[in-house]
Protein backbone atom coordinates (compact mmCIF):
# COMPACT_ATOMS: atom_id res chain seq x y z
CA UNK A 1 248.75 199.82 167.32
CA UNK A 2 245.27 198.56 168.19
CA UNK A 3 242.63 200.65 169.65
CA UNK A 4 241.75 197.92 171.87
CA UNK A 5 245.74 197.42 173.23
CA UNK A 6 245.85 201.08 174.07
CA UNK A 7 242.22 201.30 175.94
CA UNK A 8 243.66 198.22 177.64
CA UNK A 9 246.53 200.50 178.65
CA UNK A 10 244.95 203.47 179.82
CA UNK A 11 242.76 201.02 181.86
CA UNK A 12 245.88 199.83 183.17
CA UNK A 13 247.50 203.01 183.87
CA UNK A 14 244.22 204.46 185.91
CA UNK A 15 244.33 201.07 187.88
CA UNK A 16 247.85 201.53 188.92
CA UNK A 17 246.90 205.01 190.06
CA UNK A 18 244.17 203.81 192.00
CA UNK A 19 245.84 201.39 193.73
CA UNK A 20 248.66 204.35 195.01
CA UNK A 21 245.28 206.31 195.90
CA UNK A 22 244.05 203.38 198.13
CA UNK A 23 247.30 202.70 199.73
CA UNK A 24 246.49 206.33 201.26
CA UNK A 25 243.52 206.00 202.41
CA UNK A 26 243.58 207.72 205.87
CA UNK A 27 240.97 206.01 207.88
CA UNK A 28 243.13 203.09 207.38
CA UNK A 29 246.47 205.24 208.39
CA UNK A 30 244.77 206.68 211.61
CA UNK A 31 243.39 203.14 212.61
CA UNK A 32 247.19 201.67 212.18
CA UNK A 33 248.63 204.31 213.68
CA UNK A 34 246.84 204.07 216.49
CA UNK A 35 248.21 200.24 217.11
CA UNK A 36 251.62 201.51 217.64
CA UNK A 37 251.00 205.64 219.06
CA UNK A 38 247.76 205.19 220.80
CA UNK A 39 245.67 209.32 221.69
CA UNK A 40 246.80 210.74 224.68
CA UNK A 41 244.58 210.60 227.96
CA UNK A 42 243.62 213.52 229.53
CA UNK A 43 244.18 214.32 233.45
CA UNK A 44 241.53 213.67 235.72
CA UNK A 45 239.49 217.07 234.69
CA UNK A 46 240.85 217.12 231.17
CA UNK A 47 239.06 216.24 227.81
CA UNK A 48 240.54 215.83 224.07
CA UNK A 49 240.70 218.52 221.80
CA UNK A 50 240.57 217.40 218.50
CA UNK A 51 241.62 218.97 215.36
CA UNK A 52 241.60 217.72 211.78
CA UNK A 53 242.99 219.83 208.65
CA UNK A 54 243.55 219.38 205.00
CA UNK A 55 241.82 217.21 202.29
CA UNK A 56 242.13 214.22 204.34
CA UNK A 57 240.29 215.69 207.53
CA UNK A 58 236.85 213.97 207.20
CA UNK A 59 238.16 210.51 207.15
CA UNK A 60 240.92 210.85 209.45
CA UNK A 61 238.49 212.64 211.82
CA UNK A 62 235.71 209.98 211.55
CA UNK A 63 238.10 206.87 212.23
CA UNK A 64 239.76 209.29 215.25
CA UNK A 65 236.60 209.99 217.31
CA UNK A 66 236.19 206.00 216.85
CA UNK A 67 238.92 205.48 219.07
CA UNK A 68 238.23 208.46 221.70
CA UNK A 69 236.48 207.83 225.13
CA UNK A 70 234.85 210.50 227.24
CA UNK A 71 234.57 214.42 227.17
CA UNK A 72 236.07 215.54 223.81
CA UNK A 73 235.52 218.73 221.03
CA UNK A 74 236.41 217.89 217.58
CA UNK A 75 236.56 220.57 214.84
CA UNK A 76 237.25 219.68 211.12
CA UNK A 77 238.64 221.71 208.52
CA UNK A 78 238.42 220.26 204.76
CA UNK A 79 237.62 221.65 201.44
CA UNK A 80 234.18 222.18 199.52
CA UNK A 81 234.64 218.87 197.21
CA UNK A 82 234.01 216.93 201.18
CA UNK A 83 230.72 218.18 201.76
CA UNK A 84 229.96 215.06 203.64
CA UNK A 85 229.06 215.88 207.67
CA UNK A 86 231.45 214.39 210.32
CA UNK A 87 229.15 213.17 213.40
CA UNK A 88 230.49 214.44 216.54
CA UNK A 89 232.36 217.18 214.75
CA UNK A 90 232.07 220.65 213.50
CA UNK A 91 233.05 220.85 209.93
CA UNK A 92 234.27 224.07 208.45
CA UNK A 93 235.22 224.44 204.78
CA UNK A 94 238.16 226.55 203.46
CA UNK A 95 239.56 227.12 200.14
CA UNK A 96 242.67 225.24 198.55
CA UNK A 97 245.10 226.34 196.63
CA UNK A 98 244.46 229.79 197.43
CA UNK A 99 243.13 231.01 200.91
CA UNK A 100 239.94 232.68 201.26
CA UNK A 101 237.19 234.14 203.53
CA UNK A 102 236.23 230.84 204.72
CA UNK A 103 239.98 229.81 205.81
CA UNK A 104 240.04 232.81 207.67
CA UNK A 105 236.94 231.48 209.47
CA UNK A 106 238.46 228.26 209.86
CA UNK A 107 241.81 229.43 211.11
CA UNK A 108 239.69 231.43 213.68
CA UNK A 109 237.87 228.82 214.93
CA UNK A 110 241.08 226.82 215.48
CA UNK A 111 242.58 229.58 217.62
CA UNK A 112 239.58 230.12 219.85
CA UNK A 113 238.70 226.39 220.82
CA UNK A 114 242.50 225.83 221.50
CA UNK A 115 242.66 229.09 224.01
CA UNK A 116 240.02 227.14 225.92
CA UNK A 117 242.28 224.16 226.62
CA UNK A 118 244.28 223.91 229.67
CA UNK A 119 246.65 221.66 231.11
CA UNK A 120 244.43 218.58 232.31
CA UNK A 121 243.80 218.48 228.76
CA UNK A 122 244.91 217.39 225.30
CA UNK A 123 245.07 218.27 221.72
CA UNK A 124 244.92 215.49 218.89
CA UNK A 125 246.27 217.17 215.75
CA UNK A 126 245.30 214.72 212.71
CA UNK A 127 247.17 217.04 209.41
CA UNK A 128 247.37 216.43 205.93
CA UNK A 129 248.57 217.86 202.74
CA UNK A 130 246.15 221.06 201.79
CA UNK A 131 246.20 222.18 205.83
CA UNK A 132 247.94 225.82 204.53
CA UNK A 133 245.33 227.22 202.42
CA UNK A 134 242.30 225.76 204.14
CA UNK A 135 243.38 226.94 207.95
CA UNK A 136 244.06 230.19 207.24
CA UNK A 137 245.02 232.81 210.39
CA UNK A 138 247.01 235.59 209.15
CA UNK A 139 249.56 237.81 211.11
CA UNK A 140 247.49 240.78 212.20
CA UNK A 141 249.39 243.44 210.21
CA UNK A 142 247.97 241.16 207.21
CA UNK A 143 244.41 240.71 205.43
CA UNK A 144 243.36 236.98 204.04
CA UNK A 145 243.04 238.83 200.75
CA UNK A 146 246.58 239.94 200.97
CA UNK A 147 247.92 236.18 202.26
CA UNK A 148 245.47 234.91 198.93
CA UNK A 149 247.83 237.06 196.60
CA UNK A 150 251.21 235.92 197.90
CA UNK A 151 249.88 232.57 197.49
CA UNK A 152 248.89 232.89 193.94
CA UNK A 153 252.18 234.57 193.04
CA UNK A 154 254.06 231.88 194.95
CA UNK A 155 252.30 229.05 192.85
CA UNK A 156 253.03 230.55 189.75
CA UNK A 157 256.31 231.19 190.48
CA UNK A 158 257.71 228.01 189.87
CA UNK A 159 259.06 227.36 193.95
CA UNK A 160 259.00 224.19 195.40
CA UNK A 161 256.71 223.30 198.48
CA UNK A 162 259.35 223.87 201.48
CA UNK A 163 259.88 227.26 200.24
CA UNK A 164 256.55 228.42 199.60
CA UNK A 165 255.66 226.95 202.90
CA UNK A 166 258.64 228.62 204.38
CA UNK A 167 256.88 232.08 203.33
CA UNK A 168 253.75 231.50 204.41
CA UNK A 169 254.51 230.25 208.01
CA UNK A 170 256.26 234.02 208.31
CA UNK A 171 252.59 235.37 207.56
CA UNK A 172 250.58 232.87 209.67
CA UNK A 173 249.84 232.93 213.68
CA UNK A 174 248.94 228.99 212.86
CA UNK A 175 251.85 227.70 210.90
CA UNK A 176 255.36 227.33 211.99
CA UNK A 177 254.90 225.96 215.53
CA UNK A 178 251.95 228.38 215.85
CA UNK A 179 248.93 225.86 217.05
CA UNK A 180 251.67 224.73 219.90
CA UNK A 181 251.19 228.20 220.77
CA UNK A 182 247.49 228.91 221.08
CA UNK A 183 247.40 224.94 222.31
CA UNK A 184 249.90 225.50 225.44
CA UNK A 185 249.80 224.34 227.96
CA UNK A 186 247.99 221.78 226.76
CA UNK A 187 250.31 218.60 225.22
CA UNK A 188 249.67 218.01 221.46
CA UNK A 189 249.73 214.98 219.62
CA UNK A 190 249.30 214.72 215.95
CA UNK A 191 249.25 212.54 213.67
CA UNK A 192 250.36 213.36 209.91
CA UNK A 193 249.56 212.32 206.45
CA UNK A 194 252.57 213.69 204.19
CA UNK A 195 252.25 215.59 200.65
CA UNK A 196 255.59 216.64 201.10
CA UNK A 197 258.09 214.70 199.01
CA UNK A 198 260.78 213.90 201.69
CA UNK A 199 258.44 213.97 204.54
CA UNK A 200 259.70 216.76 205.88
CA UNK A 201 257.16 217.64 208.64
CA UNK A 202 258.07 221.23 208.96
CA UNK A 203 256.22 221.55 205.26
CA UNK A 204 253.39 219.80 205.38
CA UNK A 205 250.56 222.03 206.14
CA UNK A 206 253.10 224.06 206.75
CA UNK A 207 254.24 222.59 209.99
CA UNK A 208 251.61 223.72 212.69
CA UNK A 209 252.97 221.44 215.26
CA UNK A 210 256.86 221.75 214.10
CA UNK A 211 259.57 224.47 214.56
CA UNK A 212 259.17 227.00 211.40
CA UNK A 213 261.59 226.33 208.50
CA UNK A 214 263.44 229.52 208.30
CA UNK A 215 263.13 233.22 208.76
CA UNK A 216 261.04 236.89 207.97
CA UNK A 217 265.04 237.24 206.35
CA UNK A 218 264.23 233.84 204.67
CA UNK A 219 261.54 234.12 203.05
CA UNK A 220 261.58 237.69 201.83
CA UNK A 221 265.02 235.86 199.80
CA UNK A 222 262.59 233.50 198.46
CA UNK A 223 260.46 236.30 197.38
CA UNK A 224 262.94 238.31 195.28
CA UNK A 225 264.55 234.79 193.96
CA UNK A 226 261.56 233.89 192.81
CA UNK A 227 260.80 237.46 191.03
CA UNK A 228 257.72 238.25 193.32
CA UNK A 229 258.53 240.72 195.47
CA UNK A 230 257.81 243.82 193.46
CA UNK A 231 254.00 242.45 193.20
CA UNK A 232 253.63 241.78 197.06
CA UNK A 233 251.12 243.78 198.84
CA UNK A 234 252.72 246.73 200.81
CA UNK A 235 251.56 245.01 203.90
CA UNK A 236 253.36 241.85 203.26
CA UNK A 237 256.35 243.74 202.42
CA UNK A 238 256.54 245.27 205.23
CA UNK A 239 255.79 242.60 207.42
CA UNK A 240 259.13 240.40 205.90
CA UNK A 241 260.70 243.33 206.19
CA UNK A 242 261.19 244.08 209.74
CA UNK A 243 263.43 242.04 212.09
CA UNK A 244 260.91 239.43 213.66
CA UNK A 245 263.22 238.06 216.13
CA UNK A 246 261.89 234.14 216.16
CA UNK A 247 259.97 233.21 219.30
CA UNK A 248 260.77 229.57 221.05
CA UNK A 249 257.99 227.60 221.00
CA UNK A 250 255.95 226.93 224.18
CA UNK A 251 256.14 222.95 224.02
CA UNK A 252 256.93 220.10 221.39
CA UNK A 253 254.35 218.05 219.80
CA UNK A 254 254.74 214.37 219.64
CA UNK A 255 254.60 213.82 216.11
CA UNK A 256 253.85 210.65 213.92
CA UNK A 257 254.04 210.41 210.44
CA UNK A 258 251.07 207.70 209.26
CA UNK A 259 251.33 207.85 205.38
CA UNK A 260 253.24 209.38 202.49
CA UNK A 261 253.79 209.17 198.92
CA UNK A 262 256.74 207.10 198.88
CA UNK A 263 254.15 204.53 200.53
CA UNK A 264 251.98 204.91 197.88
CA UNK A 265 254.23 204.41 195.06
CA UNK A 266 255.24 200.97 196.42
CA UNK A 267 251.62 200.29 196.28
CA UNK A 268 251.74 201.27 192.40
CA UNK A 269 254.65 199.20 192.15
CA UNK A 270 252.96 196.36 193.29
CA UNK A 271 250.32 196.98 191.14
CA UNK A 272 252.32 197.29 187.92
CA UNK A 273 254.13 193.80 188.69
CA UNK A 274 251.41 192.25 187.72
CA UNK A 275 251.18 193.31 184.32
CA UNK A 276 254.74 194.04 183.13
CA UNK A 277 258.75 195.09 184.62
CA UNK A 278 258.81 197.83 187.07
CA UNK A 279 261.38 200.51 187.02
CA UNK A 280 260.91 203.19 189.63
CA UNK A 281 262.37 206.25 188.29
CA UNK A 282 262.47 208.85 190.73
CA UNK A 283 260.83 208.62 194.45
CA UNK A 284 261.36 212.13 194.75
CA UNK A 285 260.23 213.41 191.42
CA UNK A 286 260.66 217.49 191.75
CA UNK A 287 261.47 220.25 189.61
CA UNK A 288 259.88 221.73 186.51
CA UNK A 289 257.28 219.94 184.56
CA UNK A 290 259.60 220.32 181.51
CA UNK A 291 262.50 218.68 183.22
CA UNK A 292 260.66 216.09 184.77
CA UNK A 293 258.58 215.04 180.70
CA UNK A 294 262.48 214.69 179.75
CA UNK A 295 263.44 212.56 182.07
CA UNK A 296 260.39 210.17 181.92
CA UNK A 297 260.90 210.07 178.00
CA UNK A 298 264.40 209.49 178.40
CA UNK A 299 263.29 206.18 180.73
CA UNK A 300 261.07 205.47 178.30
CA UNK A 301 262.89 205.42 175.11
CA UNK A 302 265.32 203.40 176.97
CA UNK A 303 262.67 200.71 178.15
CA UNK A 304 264.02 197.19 176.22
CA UNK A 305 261.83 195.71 173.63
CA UNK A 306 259.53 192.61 173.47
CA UNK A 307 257.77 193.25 177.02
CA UNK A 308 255.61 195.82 178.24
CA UNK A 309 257.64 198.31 180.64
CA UNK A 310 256.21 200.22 183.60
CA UNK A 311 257.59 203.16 184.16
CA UNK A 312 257.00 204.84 187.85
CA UNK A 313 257.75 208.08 189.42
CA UNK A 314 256.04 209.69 192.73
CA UNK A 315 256.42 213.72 194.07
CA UNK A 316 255.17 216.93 193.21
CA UNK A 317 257.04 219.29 190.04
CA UNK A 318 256.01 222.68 189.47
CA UNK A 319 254.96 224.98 186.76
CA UNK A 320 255.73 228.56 185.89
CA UNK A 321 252.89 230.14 184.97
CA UNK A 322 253.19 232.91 181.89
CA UNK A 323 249.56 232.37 180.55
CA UNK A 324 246.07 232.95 181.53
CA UNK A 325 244.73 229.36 181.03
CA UNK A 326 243.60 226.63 183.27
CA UNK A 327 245.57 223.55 184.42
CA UNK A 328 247.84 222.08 186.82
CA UNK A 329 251.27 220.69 187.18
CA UNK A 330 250.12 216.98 186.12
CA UNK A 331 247.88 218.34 183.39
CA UNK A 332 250.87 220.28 181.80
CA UNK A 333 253.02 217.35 182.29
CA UNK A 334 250.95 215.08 180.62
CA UNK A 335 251.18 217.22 177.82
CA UNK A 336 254.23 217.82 177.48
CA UNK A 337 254.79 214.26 177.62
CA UNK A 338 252.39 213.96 174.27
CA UNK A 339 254.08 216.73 172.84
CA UNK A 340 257.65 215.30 173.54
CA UNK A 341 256.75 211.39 172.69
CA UNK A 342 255.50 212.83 169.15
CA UNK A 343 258.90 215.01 168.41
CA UNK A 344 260.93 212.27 169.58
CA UNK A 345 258.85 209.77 167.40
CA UNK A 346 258.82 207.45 170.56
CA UNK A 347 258.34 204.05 169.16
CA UNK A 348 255.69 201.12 170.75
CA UNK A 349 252.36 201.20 172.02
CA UNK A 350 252.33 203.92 175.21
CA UNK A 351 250.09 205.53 177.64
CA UNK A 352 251.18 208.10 180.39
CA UNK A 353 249.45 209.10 183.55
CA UNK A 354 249.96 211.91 185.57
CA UNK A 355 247.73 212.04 188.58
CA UNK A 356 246.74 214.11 191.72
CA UNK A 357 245.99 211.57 194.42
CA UNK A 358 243.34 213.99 195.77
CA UNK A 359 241.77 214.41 192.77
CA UNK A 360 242.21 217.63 192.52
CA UNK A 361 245.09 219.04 189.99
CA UNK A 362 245.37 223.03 190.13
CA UNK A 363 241.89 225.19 190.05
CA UNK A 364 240.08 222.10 188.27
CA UNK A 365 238.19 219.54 188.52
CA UNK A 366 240.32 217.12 186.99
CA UNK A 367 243.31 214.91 188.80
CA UNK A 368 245.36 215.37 185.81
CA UNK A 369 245.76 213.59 182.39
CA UNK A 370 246.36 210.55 180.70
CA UNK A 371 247.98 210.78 176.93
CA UNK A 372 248.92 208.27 174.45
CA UNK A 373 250.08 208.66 170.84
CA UNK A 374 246.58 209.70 169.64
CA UNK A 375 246.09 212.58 171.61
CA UNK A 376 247.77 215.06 169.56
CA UNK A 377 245.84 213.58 166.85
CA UNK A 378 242.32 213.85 168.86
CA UNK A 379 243.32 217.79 170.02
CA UNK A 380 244.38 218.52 166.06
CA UNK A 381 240.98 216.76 164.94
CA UNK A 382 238.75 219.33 166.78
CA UNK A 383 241.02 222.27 165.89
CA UNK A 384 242.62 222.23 169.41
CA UNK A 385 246.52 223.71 168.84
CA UNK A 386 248.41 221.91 171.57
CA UNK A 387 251.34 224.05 171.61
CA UNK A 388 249.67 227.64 171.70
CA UNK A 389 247.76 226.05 174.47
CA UNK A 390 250.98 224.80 176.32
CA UNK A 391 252.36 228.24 176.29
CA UNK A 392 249.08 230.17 177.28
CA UNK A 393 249.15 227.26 180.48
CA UNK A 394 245.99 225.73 178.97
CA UNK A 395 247.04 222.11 179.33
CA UNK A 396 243.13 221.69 180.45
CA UNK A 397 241.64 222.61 177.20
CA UNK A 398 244.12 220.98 175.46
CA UNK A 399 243.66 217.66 177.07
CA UNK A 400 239.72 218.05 177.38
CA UNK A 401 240.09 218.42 173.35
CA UNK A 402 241.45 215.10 173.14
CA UNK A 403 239.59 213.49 176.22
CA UNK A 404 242.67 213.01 178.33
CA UNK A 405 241.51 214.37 181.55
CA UNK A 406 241.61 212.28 184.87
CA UNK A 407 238.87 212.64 186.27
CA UNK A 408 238.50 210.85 190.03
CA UNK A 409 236.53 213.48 191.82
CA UNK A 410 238.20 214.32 195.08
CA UNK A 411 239.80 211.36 196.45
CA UNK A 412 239.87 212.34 200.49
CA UNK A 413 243.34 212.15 200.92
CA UNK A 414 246.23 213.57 199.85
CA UNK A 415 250.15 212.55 199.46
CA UNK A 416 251.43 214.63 196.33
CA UNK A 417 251.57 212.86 192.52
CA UNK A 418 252.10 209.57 190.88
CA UNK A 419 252.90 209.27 187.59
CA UNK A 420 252.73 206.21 185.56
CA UNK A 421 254.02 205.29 182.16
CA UNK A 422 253.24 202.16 180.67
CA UNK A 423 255.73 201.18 176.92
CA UNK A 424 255.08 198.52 174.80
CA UNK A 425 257.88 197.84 172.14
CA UNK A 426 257.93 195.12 169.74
């Protein structure tokens, strides 16, 4: 194994990545959209309401007010990393993964330029992935330092994204259907960029413009499942404890989903044809990050010999968190990956990526990692110990030991993970 054939990899891996990162760009999504859903037009003393939320809000909003003619409002609601000013819109900054003050202010906002919207006019809902913790509005019997904690528990906990977004819509007055309510009677359109593996629209963002996936009954289940519900605040307790009988929504949005990850992935598979045989292994990849390192090793000890394999999977997994370290779900899987490849003895020249495609993986600043053979080498050379850090949920320091973080900066978009891994056996 040369040093140049697996910096050729690793070059090839991030490349591949990129490419699933382009195919999501969402000024491009909003502007095709728009060729077969053109906006609404208001009535004859109507204007357009415009809302965007989530990582992808900036670009989606600056292509949207493109396309929009006369008397409008646009507010935008994105994350610190886009610090970049719409024109023509207010931007507001929340917090992601874990709601804060800000959100609060942001969720606010979105509640009290809606109220002013009547039936003449009409509200242009552009959502992507990141829309839950950066629009934040909690029921009133609930503090945005009380939703924060359920949604740190709720990460840790190991739950996939329908159910945690199940819980919070039963502690928002924005999610679940809730921005048809403070919209009405105004008609909503929106337009949707999915981080949702599966598209399911009542999770992403946590559905402001859909029907709410379950119940109060619901997600206090998910709670005690998931072993949370003794470290709830008292106020959240006793808000999923009482009946709630579910409210029918005002009015349906016309929905339309304009990118996703499973769009993405065909972009990486494009990509990787180039280079080498494709094999798509999952276009749902879910579950824990343990699990899912198993299954790519298992693909990848089974790639043939004599040609260079490309191994693809797109979706989100999850981690459990036990430690105090830093990281996120690609980061850990990464390493895992290293840490399985070198007990398995994996045979072949190998890199594997495991990516964010907002840049953004966890509380960090990286996207995620990319590992080959030498990084448990590089972490062991600088008296890194991989596996204490593993179990402490340190996957950062582990791979910043070894130089394996992904590092992309926020992308401005947003549709879940792609992993690559690229196997070269002689």
């Amino acid at each position: 194994m040369t040093t140049h054939s697996i910096e050729a990899l690793r070059c090839a891996a991030r490349q591949i990545f990129m490419k699933a990162v382009e195919a999501a760009d969402p000024a491009v999504a909003v502007r095709q959209a728009l060729t077969q859903a053109p906006f609404p037009t208001p009535g004859p003393t109507g204007q357009c309401y415009v809302i965007s939320i989530g990582k992808a809000a900036p670009a989606m909003m600056r292509e949207a007010l493109k396309h929009i003619e006369g008397p409008h409002r646009a507010l935008c609601i994105t994350h610190p990393e886009n610090e970049e000013q719409v024109e023509g819109a207010t931007l507001l900054q929340g917090a992601h993964p874990v709601p804060n003050d800000g959100s609060l202010v942001a969720g606010q906002a979105v509640k009290d330029l809606l109220a002013q919207a009547g039936a003449d006019d009409r509200v242009i809902a552009l959502i992507s992935g990141g829309g839950s913790a950066l629009m934040a509005l909690p029921a009133r019997d609930i503090s945005i330092k009380d939703k924060g904690t359920v949604s740190a528990l709720l990460l840790g906990a190991g739950i996939d994204i329908t159910q945690m977004n199940l819980v919070r819509q039963q502690l928002s007055q924005l999610k679940g259907g809730g921005l048809l309510r403070v919209s009405a009677p105004a008609p909503v359109t929106a337009y949707i960029l999915s981080d949702v593996i599966g598209d399911d629209l009542r999770a992403i963002a946590s559905g402001p413009t859909v029907a709410p996936i379950g119940t109060r009954k619901d997600a206090r289940a998910i709670c005690e499942a998931a072993g949370v519900w003794p470290d709830l605040p008292p106020s959240v307790q006793m808000h999923l404890s009482q009946p709630g009988t579910p409210e029918d929504l005002p009015q349906t949005a016309q929905n339309t989903l304009i990118g996703s990850n499973r769009h993405s992935l065909h972009a990486a598979q494009a990509e990787a044809k180039s280079i080498g045989a494709v094999q798509i292994v999952s276009d749902m990849f879910t579950g824990d990050v343990k699990h899912a390192a198993t299954v790519l090793l298992d693909a990848a000890e089974a790639a043939p010999s004599g040609t260079l394999s490309a191994l693809l999977a797109g979706g989100e997994t999850t981690v459990q968190l036990t430690g105090t370290g830093r990281g996120g779900r690609n980061q850990e899987l990464a390493l895992h990956v290293a840490m399985g490849a070198a007990e398995r003895g994996l045979q072949g020249d190998w890199v594997f990526l495991s990516g964010g495609t907002d840049g953004r993986d966890g509380p960090t600043d990286a996207a995620g990692g990319i590992v080959d053979a030498g990084s448990l080498h590089r972490m062991a050379a600088v008296g890194a110990d991989p596996a204490a850090l593993l179990q402490n949920n340190d996957s950062y320091a582990a791979l910043a030991a070894s130089g394996d973080l992904l590092m992309t900066g926020a992308t401005g978009t947003n549709v879940a993970d792609i992993q690559c891994f690229l196997i070269s056996k002689t």
